[in-house]
N, C-alpha and C. Protein backbone atom coordinates (compact mmCIF):
# COMPACT_ATOMS: atom_id res chain seq x y z
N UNK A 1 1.86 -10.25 -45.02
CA UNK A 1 2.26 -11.35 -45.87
C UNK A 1 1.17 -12.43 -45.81
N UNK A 2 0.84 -13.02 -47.21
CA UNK A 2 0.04 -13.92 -46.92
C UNK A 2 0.46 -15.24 -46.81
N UNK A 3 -0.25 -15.94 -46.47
CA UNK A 3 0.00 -17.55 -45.89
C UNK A 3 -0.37 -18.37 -47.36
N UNK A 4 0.04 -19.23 -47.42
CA UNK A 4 -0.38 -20.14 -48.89
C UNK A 4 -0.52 -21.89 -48.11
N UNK A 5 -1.36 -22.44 -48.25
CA UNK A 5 -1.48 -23.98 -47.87
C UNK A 5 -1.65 -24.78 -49.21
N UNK A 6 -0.40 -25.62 -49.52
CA UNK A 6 -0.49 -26.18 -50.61
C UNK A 6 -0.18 -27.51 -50.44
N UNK A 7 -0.24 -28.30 -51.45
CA UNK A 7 -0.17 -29.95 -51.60
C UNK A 7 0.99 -29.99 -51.97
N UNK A 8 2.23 -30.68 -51.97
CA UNK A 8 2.92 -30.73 -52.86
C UNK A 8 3.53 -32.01 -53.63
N UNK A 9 3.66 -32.54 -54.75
CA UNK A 9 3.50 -33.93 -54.84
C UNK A 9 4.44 -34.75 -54.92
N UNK A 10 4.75 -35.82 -54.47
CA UNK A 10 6.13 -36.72 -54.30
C UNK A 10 6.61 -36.80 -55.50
N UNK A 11 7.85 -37.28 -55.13
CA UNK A 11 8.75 -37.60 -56.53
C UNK A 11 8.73 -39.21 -55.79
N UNK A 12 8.71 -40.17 -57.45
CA UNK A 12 8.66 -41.37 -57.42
C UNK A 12 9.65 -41.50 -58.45
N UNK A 13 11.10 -42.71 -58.21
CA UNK A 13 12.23 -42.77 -58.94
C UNK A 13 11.77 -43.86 -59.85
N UNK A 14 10.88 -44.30 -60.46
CA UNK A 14 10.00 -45.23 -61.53
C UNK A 14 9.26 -44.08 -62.27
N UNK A 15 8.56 -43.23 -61.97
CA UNK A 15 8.48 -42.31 -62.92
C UNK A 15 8.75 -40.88 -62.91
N UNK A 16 9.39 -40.62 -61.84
CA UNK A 16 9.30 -38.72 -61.53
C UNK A 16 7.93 -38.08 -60.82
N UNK A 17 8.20 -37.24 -61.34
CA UNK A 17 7.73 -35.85 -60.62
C UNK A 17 6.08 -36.75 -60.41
N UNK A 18 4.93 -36.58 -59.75
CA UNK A 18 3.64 -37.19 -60.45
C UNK A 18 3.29 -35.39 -60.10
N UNK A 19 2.41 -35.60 -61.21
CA UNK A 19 1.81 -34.24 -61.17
C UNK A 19 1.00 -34.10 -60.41
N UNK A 20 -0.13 -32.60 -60.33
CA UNK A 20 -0.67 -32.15 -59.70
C UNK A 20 -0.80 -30.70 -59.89
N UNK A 21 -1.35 -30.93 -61.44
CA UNK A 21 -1.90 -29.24 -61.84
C UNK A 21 -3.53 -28.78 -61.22
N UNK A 22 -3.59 -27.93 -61.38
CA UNK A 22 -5.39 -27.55 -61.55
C UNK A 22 -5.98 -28.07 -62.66
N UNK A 23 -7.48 -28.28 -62.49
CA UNK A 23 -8.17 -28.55 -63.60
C UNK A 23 -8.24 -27.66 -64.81
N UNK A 24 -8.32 -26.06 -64.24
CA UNK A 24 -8.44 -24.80 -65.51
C UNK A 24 -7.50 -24.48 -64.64
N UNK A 25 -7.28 -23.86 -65.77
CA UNK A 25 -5.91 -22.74 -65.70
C UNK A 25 -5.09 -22.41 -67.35
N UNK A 26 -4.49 -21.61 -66.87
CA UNK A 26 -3.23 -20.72 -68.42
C UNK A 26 -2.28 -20.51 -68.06
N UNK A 27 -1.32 -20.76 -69.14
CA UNK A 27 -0.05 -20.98 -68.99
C UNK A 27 1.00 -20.60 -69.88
N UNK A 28 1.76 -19.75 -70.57
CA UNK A 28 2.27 -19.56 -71.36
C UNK A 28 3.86 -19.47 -71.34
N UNK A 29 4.39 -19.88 -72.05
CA UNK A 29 6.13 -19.55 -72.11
C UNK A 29 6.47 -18.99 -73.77
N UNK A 30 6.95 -17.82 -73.36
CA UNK A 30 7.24 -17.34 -75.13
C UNK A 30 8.65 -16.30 -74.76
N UNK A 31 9.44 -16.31 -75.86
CA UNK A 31 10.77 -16.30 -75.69
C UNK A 31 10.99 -15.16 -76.97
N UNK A 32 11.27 -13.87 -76.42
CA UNK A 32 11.47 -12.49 -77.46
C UNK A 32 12.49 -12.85 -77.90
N UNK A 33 12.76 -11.65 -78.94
CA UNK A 33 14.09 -11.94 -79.98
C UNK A 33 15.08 -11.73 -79.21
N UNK A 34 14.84 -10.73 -78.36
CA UNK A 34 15.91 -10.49 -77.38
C UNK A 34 16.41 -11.74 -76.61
N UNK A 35 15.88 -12.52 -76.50
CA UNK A 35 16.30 -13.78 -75.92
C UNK A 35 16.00 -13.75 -74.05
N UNK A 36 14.75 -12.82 -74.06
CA UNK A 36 14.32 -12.71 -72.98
C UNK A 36 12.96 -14.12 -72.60
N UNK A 37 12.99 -14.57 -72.08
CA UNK A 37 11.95 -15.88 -71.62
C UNK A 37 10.46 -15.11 -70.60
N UNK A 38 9.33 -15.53 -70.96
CA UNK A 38 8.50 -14.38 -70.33
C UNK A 38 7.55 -15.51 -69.77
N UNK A 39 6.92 -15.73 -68.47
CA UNK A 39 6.18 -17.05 -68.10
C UNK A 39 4.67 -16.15 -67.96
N UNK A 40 3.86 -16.23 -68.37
CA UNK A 40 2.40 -15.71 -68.36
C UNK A 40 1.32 -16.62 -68.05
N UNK A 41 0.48 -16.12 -67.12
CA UNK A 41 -0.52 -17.23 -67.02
C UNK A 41 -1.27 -16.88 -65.64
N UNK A 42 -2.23 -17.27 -65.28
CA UNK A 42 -3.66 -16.74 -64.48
C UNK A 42 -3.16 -17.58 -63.31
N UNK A 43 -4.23 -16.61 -62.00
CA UNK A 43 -3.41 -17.41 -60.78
C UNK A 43 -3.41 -19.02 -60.52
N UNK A 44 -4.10 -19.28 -61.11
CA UNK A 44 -4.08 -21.02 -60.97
C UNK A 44 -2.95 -21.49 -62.10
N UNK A 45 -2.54 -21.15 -62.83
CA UNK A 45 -1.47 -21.57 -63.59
C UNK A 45 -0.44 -21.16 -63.16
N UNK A 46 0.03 -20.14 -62.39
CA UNK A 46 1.14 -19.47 -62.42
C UNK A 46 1.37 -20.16 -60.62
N UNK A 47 0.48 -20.85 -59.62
CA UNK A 47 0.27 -21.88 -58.71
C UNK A 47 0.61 -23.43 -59.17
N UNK A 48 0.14 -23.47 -59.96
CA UNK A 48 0.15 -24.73 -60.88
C UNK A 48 1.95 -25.09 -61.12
N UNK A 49 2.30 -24.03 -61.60
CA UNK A 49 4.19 -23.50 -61.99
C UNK A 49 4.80 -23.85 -60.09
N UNK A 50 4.52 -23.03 -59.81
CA UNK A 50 4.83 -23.08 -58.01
C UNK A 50 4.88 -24.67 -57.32
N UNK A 51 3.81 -24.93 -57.90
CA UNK A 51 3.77 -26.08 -56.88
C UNK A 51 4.86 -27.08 -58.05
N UNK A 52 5.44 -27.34 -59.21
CA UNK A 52 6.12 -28.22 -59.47
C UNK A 52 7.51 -28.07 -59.04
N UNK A 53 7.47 -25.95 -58.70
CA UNK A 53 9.10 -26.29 -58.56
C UNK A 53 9.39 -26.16 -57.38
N UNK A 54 8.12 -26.19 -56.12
CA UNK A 54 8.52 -26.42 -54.84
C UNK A 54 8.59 -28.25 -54.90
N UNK A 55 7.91 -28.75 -55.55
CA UNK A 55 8.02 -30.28 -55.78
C UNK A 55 9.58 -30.87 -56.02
N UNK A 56 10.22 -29.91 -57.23
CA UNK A 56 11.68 -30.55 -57.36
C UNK A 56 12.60 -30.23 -56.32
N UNK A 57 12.09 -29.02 -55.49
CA UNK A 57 12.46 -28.69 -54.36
C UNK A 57 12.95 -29.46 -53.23
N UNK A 58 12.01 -30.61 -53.29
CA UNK A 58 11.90 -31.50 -51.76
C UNK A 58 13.21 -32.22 -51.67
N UNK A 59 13.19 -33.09 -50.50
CA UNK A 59 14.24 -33.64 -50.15
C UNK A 59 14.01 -34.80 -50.57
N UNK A 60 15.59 -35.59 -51.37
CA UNK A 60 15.25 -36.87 -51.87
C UNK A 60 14.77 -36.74 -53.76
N UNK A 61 14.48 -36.00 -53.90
CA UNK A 61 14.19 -35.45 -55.29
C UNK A 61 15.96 -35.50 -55.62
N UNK A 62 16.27 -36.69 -56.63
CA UNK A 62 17.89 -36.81 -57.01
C UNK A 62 18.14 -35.05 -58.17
N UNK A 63 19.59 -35.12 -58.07
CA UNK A 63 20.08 -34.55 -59.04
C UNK A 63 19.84 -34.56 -60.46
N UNK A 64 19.07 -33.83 -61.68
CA UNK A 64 19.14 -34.31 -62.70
C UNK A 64 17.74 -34.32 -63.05
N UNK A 65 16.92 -34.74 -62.04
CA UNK A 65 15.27 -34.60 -61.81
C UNK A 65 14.47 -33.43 -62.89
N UNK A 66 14.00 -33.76 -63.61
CA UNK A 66 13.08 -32.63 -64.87
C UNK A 66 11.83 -32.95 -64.65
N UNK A 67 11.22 -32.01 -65.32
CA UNK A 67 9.70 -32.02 -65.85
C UNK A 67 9.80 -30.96 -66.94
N UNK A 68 9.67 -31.65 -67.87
CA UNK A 68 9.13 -31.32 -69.54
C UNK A 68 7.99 -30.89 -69.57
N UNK A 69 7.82 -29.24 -69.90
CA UNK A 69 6.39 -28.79 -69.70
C UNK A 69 6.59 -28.46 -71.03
N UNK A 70 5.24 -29.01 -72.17
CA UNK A 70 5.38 -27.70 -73.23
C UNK A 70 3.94 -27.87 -73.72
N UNK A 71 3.56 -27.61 -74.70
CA UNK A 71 2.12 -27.47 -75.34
C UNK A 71 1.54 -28.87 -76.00
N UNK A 72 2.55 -29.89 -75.96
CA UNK A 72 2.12 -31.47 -76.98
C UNK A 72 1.09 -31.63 -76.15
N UNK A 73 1.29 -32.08 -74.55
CA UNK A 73 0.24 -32.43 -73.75
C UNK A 73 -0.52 -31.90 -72.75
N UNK A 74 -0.84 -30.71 -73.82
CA UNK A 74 -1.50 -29.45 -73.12
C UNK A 74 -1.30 -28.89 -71.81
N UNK A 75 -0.06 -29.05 -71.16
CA UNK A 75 0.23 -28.65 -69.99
C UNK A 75 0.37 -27.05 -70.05
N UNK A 76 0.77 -26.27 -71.01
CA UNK A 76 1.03 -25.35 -71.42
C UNK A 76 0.13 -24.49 -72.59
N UNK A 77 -0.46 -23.38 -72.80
CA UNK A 77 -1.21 -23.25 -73.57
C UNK A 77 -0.95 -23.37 -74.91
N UNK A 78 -1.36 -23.57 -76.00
CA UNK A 78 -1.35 -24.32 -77.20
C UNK A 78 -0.07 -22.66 -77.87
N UNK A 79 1.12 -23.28 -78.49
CA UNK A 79 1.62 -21.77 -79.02
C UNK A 79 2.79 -21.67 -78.35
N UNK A 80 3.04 -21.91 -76.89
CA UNK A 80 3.97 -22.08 -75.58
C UNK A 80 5.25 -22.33 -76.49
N UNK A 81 6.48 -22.43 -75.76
CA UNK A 81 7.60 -22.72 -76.14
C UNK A 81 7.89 -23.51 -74.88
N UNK A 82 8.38 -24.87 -75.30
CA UNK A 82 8.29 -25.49 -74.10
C UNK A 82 9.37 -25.20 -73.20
N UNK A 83 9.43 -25.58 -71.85
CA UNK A 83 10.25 -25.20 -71.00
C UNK A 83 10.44 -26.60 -69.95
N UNK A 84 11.78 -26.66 -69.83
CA UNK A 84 11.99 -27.43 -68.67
C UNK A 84 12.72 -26.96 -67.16
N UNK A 85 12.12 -27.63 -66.24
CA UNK A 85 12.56 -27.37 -64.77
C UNK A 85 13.14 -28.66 -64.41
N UNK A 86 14.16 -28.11 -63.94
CA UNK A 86 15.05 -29.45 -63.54
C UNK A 86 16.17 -29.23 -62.10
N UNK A 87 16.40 -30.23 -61.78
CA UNK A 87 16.95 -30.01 -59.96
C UNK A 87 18.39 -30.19 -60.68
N UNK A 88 19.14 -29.31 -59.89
CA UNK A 88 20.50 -29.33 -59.88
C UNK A 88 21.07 -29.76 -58.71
């Protein structure tokens, strides 16, 4: 098994999540007719994905907590269907 050492970034209740993507990376969300959801994207993007939802993860991160990922602000590759992660 391998070991992973990652950053992971606070949640601040003035604005949420603060990010902490990679500089490059790909990212895709596209959604078949079947109504199957498919997440695609290179290891720094698909790390990039990891580290936000070990982020909503943490302790103190309230109920209700999102991050709006989709293609407006290129978080996602241009085409994406946006997707949200959110703490329950």
């Amino acid at each position: 098994m391998a070991k992973v050492q990652l950053d992971i970034p606070s949640y601040d209740r003035g604005i949420g999540l603060v990010k902490a993507w990679p500089e490059n990376y790909r990212l895709m969300v596209t959604v078949g007719g079947d109504g199957k959801v498919s997440v695609v994207g290179d290891p720094a993007g698909l790390t990039g994905l990891a580290v936000q939802l070990l982020a909503l993860a943490q302790p103190g991160v309230p109920t209700g907590a999102c991050e709006d990922l989709d293609d407006f602000l290129l978080v996602l590759d241009e085409g994406s269907a946006p997707l949200r992660l959110e703490r329950s």
